[in-house]
N, C-alpha and C. Protein backbone atom coordinates (compact mmCIF):
# COMPACT_ATOMS: atom_id res chain seq x y z
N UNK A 1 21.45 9.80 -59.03
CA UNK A 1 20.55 9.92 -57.89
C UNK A 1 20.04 8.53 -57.52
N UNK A 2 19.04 8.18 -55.91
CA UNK A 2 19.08 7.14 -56.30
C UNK A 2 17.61 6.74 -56.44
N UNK A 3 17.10 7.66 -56.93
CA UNK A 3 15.90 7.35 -57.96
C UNK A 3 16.55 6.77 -59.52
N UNK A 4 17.35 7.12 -60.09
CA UNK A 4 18.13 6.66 -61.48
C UNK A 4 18.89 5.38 -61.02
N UNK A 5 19.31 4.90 -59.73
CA UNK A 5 20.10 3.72 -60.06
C UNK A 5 19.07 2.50 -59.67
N UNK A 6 17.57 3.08 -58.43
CA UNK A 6 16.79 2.11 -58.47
C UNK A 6 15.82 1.67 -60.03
N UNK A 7 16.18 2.46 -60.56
CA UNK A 7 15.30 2.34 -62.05
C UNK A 7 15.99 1.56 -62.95
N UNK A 8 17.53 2.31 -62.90
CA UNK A 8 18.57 1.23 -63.29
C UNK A 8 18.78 -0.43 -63.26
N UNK A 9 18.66 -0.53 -61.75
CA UNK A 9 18.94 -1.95 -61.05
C UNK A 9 18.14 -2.82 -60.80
N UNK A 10 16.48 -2.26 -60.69
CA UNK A 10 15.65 -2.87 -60.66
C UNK A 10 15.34 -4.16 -61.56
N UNK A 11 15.33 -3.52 -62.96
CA UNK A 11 15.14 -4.45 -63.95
C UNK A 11 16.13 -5.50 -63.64
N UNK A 12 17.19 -5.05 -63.99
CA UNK A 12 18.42 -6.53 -64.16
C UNK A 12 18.38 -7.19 -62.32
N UNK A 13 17.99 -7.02 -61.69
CA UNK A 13 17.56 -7.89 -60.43
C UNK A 13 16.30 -8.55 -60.34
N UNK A 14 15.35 -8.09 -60.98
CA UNK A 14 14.12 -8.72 -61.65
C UNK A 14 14.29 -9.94 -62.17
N UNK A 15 15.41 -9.52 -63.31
CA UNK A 15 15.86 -10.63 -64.24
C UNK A 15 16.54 -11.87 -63.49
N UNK A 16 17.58 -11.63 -62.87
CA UNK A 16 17.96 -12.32 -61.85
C UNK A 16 17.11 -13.42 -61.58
N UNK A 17 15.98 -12.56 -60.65
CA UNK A 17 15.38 -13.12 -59.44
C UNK A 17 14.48 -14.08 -60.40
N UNK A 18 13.58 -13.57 -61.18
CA UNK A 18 13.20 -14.64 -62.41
C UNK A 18 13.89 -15.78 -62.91
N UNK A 19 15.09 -15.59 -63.68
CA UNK A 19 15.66 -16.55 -64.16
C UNK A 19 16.80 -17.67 -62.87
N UNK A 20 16.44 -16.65 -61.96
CA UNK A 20 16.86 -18.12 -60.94
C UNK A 20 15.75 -19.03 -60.88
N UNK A 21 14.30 -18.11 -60.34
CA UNK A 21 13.03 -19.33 -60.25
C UNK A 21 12.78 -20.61 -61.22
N UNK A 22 12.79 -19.80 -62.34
CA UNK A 22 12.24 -20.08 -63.51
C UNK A 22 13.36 -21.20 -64.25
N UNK A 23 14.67 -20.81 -64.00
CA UNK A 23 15.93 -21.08 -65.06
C UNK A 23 15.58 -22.46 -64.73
N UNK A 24 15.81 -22.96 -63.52
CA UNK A 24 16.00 -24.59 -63.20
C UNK A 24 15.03 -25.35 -63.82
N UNK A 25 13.98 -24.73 -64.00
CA UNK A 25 12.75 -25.70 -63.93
C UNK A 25 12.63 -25.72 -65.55
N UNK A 26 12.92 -24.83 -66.52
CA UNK A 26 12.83 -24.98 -67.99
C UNK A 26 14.19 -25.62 -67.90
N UNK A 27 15.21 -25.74 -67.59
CA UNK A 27 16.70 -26.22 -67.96
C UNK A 27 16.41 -28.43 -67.61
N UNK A 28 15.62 -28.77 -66.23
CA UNK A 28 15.16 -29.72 -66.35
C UNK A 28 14.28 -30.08 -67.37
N UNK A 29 13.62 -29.55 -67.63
CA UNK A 29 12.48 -29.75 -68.38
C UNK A 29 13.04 -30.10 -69.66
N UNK A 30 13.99 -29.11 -70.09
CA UNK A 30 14.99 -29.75 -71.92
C UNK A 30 15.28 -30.64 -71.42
N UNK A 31 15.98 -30.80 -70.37
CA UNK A 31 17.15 -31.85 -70.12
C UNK A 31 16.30 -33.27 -70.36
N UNK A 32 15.10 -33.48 -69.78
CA UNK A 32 14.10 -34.53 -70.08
C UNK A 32 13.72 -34.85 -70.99
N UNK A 33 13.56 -33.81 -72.01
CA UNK A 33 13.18 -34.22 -73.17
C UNK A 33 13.99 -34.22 -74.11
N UNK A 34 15.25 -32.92 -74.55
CA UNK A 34 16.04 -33.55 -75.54
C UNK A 34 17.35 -34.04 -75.05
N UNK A 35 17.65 -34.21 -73.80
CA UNK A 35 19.06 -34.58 -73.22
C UNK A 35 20.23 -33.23 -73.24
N UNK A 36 21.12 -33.79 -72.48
CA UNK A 36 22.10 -33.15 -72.08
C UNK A 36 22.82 -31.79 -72.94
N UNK A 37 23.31 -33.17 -73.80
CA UNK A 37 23.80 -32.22 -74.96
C UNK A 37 22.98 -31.32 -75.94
N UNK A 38 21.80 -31.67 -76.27
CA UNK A 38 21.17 -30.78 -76.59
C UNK A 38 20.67 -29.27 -75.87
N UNK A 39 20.50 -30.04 -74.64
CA UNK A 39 20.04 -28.77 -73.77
C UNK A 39 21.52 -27.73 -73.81
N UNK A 40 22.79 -28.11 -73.44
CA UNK A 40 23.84 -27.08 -73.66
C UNK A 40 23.69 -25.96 -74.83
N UNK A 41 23.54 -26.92 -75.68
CA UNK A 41 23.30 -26.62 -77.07
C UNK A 41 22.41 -25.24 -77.45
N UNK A 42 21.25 -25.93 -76.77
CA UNK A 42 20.26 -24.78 -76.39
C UNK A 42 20.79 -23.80 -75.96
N UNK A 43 21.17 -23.47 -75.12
CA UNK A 43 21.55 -22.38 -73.63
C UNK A 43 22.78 -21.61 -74.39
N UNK A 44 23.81 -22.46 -75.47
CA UNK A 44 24.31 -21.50 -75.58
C UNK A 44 23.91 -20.83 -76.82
N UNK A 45 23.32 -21.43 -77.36
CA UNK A 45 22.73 -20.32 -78.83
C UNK A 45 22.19 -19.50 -78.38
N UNK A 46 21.14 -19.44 -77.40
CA UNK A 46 20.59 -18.29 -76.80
C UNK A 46 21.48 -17.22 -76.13
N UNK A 47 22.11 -17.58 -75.61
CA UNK A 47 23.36 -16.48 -74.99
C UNK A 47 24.01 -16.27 -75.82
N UNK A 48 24.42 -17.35 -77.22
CA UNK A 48 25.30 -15.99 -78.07
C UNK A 48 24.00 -15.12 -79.02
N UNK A 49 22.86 -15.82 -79.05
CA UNK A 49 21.76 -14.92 -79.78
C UNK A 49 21.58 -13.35 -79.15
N UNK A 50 21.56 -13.49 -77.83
CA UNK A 50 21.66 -12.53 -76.71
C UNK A 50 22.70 -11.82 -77.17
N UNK A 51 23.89 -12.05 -77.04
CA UNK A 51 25.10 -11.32 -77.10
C UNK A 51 24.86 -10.43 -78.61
N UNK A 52 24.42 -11.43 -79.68
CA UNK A 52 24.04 -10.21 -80.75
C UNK A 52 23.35 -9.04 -80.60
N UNK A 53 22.10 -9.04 -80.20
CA UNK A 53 20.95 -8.66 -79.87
C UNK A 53 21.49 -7.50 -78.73
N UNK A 54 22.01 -7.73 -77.77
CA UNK A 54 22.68 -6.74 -77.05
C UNK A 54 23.85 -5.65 -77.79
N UNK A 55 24.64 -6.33 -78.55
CA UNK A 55 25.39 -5.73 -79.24
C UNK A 55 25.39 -4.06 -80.32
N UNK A 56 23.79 -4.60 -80.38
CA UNK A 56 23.37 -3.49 -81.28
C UNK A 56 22.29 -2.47 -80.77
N UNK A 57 22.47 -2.51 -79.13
CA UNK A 57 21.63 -1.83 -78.51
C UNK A 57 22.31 -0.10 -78.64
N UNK A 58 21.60 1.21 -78.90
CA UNK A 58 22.08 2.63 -79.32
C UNK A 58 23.25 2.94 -78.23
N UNK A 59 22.70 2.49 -77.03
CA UNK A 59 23.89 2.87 -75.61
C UNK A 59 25.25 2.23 -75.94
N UNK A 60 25.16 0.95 -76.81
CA UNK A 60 26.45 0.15 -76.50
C UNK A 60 27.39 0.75 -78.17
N UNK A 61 26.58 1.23 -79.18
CA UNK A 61 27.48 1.79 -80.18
C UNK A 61 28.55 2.44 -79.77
N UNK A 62 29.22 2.52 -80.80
CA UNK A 62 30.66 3.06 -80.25
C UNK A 62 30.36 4.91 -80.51
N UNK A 63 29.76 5.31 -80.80
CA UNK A 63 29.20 6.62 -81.23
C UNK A 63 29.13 7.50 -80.48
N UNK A 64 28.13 6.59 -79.48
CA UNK A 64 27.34 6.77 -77.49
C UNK A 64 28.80 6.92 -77.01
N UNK A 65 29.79 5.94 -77.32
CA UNK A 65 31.34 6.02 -75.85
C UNK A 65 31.88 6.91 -76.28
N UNK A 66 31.87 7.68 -77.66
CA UNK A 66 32.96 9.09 -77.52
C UNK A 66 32.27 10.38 -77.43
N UNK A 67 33.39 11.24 -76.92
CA UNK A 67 32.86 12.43 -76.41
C UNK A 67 32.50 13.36 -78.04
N UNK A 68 31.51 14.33 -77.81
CA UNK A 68 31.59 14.99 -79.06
C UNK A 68 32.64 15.89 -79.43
N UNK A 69 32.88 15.71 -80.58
CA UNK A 69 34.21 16.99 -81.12
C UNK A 69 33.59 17.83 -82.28
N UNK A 70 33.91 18.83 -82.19
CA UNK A 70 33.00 19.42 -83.49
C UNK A 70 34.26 19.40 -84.62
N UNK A 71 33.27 19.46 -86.07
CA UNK A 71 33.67 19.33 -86.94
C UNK A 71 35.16 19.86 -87.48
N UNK A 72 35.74 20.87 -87.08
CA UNK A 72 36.95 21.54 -87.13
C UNK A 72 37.89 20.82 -86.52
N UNK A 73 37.59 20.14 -85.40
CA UNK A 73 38.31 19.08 -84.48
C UNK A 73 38.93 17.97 -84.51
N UNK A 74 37.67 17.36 -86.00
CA UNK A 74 37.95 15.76 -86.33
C UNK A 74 39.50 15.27 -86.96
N UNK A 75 39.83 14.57 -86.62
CA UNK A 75 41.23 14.39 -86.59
C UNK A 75 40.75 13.01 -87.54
N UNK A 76 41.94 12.39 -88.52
CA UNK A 76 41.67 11.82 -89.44
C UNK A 76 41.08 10.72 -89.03
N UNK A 77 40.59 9.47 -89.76
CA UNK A 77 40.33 7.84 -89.44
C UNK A 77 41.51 7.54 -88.86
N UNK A 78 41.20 6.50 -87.33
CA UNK A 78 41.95 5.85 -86.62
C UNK A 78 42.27 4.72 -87.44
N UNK A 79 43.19 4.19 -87.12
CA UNK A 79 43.47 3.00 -87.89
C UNK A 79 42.85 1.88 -86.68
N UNK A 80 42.82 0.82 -87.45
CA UNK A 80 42.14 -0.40 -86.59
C UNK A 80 42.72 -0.43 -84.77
N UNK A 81 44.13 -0.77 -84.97
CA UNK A 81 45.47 -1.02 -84.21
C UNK A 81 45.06 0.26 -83.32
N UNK A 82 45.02 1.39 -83.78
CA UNK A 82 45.09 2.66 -83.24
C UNK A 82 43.69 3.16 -81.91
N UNK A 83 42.57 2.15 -82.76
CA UNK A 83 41.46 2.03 -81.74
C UNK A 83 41.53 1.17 -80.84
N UNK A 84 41.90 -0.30 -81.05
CA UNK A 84 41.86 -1.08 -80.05
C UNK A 84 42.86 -0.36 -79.20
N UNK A 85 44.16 0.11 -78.86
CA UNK A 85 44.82 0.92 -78.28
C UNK A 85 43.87 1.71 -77.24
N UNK A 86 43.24 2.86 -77.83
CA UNK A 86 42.35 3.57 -77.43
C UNK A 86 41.47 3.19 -76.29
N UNK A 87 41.22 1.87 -76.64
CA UNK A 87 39.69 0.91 -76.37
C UNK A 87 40.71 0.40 -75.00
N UNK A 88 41.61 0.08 -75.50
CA UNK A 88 42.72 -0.62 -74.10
C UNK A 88 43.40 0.48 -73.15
N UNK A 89 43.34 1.37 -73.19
CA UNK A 89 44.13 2.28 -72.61
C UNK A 89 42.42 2.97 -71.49
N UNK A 90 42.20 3.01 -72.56
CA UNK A 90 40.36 3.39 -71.33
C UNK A 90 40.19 2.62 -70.62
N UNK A 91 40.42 1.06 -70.88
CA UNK A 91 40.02 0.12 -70.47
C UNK A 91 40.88 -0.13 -69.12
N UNK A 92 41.99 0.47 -68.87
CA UNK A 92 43.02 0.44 -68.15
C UNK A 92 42.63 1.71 -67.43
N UNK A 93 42.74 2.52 -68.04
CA UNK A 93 42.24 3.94 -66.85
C UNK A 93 40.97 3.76 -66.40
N UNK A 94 40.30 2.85 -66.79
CA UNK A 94 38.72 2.61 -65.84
C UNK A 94 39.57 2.14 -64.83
N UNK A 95 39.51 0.72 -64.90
CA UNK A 95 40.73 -0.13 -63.87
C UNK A 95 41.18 0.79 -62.50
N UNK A 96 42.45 1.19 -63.03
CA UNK A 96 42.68 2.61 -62.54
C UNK A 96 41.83 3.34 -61.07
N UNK A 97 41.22 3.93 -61.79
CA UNK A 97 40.04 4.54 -60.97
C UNK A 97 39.39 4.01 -60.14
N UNK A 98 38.98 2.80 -60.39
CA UNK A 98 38.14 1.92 -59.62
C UNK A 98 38.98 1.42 -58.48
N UNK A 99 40.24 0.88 -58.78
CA UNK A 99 41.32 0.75 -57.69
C UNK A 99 41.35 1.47 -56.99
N UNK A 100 41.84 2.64 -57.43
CA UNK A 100 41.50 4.03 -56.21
C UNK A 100 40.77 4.00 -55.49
N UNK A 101 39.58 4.28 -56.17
CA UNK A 101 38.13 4.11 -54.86
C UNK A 101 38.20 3.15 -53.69
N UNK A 102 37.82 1.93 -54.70
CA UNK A 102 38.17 0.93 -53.88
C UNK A 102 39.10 0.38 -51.85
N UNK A 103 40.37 1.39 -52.97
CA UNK A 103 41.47 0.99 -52.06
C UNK A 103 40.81 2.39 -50.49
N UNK A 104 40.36 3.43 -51.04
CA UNK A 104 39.67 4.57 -49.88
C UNK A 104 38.33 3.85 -49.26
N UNK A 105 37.42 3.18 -50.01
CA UNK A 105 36.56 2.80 -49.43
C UNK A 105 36.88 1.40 -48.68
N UNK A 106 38.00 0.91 -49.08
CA UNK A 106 38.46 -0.46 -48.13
C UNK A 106 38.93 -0.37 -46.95
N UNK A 107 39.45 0.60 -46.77
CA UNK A 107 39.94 1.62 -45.09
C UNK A 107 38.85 1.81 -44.31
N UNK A 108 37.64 1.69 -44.41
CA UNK A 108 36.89 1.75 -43.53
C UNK A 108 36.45 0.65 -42.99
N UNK A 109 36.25 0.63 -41.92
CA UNK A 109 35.99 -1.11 -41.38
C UNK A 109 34.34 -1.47 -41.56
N UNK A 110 33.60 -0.43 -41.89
CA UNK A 110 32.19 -1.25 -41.96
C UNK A 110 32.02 -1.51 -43.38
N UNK A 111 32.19 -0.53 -44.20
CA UNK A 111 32.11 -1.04 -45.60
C UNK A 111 32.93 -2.52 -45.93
N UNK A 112 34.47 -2.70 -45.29
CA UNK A 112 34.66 -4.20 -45.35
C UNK A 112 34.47 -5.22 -45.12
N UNK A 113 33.69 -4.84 -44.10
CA UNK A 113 32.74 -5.75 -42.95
C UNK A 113 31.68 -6.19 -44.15
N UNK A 114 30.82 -5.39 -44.59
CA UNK A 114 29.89 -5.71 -45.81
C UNK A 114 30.85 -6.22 -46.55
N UNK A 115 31.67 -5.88 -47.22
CA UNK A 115 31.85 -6.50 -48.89
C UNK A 115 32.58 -8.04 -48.27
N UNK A 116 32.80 -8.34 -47.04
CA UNK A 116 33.38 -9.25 -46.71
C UNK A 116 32.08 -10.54 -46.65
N UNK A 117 31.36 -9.85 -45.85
CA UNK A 117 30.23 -10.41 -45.82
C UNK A 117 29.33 -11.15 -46.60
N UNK A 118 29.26 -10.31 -47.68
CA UNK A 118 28.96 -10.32 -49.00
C UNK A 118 29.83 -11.61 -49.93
N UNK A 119 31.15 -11.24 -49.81
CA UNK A 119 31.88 -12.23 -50.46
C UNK A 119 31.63 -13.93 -49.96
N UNK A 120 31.58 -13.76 -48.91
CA UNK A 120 31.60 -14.75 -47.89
C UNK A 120 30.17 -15.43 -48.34
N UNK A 121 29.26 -14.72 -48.54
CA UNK A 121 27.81 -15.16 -48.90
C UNK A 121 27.49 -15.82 -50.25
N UNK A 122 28.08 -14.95 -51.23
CA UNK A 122 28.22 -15.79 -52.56
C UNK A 122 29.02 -16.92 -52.43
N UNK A 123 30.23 -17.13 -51.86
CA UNK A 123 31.01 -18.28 -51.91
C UNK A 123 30.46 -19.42 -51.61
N UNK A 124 29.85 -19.03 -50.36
CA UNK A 124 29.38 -20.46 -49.70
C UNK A 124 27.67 -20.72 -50.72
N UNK A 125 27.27 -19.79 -50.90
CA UNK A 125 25.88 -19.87 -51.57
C UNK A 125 26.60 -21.02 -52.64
N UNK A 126 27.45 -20.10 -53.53
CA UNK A 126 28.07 -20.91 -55.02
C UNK A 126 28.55 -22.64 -54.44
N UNK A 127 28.76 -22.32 -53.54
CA UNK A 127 29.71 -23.96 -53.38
C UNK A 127 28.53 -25.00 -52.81
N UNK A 128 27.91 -24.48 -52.14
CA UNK A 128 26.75 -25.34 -51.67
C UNK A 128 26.02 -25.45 -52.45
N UNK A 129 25.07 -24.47 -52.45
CA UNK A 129 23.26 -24.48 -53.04
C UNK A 129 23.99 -25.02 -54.69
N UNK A 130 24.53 -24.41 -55.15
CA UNK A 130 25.01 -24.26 -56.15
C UNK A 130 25.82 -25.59 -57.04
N UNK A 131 26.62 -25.93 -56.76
CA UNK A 131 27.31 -27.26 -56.77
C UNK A 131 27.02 -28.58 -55.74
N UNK A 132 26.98 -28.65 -54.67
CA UNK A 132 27.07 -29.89 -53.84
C UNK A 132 25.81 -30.20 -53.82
N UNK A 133 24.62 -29.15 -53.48
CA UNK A 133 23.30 -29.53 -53.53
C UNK A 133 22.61 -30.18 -54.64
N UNK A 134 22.75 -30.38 -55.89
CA UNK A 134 22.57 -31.08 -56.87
C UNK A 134 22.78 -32.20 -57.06
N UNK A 135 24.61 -32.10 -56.26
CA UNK A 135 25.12 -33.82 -56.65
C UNK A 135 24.39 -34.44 -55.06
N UNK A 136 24.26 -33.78 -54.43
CA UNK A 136 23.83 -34.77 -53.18
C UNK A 136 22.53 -35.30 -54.07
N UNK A 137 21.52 -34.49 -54.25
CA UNK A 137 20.14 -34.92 -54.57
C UNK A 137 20.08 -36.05 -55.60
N UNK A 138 21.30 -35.62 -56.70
CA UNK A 138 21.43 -37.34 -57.63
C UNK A 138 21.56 -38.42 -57.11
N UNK A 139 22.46 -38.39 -55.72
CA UNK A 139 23.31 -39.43 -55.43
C UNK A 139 22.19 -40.69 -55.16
N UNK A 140 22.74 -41.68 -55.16
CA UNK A 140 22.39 -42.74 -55.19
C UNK A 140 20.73 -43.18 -53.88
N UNK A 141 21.62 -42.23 -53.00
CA UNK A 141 20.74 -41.66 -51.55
C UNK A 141 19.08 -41.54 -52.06
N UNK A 142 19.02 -40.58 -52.59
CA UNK A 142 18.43 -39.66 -53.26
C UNK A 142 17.34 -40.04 -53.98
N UNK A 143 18.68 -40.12 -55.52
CA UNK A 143 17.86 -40.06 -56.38
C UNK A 143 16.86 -39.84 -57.49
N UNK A 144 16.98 -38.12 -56.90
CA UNK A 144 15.77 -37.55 -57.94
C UNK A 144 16.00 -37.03 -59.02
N UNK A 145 14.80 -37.19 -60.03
CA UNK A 145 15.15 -36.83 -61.17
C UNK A 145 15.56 -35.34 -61.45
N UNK A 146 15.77 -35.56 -62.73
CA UNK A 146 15.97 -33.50 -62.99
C UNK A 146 14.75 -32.42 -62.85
N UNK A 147 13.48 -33.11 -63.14
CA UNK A 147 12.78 -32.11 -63.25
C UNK A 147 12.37 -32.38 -61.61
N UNK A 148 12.45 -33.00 -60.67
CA UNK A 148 12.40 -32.76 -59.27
C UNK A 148 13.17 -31.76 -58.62
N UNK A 149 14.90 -32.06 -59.00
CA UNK A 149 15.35 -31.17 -59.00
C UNK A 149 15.45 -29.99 -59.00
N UNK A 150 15.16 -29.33 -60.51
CA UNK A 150 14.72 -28.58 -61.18
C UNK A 150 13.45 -27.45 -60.29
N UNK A 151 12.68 -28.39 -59.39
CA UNK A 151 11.41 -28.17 -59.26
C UNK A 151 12.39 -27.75 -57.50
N UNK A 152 12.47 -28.70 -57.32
CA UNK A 152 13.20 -28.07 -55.66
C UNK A 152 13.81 -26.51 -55.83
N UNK A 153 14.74 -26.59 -56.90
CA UNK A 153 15.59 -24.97 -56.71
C UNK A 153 14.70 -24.39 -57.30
N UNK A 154 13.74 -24.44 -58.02
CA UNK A 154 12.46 -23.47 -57.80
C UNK A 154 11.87 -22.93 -57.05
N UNK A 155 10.97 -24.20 -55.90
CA UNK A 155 10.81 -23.63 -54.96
C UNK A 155 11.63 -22.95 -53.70
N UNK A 156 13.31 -23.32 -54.03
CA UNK A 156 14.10 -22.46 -53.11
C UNK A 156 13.99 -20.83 -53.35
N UNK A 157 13.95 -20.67 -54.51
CA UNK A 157 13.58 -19.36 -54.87
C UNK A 157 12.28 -18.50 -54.57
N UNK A 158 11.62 -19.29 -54.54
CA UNK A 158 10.10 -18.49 -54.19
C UNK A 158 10.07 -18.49 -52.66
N UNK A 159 10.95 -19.39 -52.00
CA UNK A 159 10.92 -19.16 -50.63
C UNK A 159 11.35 -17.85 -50.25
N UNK A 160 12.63 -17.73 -50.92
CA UNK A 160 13.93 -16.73 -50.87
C UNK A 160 13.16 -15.24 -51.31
N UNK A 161 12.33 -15.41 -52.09
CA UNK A 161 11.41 -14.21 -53.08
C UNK A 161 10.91 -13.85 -51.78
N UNK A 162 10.04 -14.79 -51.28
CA UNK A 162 8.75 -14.48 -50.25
C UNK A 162 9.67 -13.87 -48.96
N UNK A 163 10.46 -14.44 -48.44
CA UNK A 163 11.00 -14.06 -47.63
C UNK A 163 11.78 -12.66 -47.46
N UNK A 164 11.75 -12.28 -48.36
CA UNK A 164 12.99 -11.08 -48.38
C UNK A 164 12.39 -9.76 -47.95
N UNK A 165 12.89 -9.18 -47.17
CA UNK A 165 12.43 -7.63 -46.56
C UNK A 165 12.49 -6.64 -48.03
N UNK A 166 11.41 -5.52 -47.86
CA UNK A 166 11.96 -4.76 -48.80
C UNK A 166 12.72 -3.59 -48.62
């Protein structure tokens, strides 16, 4: 329903919208004080710390992805080989499915009109704001430090926050 997917989506767009504000301005801020390589350093222990930490969430067990069989049903231990199989063959019939849709909902000209739109919006967002806008602001032109930087795509975000219809 879409009371369950705004409850859903909310959070992880929250997160988003946060760690865009926020991300630049702590990512300058290491970068100033312990340098480059350290700051990587940083960022990725935390994302594989994350990746643990997610790993062992009850939804993502493998327990939660199979259907129940009752006890009369259980068919012996899979072998290792025999699950990843399993794991790949789902993984392929998701695929699958999603193609399908896809390919029915791509026949319509307004929905492509959006996802075109859409595509079109991340690209240029990613290639500009994203990449060129940084190196312009170093350049020699310029000038500014990281935590200026840092501090600019901050406030691009709170513009972008403030601005947005709900």
């Amino acid at each position: 329903t879409a009371l369950n997917r705004t409850r859903t989506t909310a959070p992880v767009m929250a997160s988003f919208s946060g760690g865009t504000a926020v991300g630049p301005v702590i990512g300058t801020v290491l970068l100033q004080y312990i340098g480059l390589s350290r700051t990587y350093l940083t960022v990725g222990g935390l994302f594989m710390a994350l990746a643990a930490l997610s790993s062992n969430l009850p939804e993502t067990s493998p327990a939660m992805n199979q259907p129940y069989t009752l006890p009369s049903e259980k068919k012996k231990t899979e072998s290792t080989s025999q699950q990843l199989y399993r794991v790949m063959q789902g993984t392929k019939d998701s695929f699958g499915v999603s193609w399908t849709a896809w390919k029915k909902l791509w026949k319509g000209p307004a929905l492509r009109n959006i996802v075109l739109l859409q595509g079109s919006f991340w690209f240029v967002l990613s290639g500009s704001q994203m990449t060129l806008l940084p190196l312009l602001l170093l350049s020699p032109t310029l000038q500014l430090s990281s935590v200026e930087i840092g501090s600019s795509f901050a406030f691009m975000s709170l513009v972008s926050f403030a601005a947005s219809q709900p």
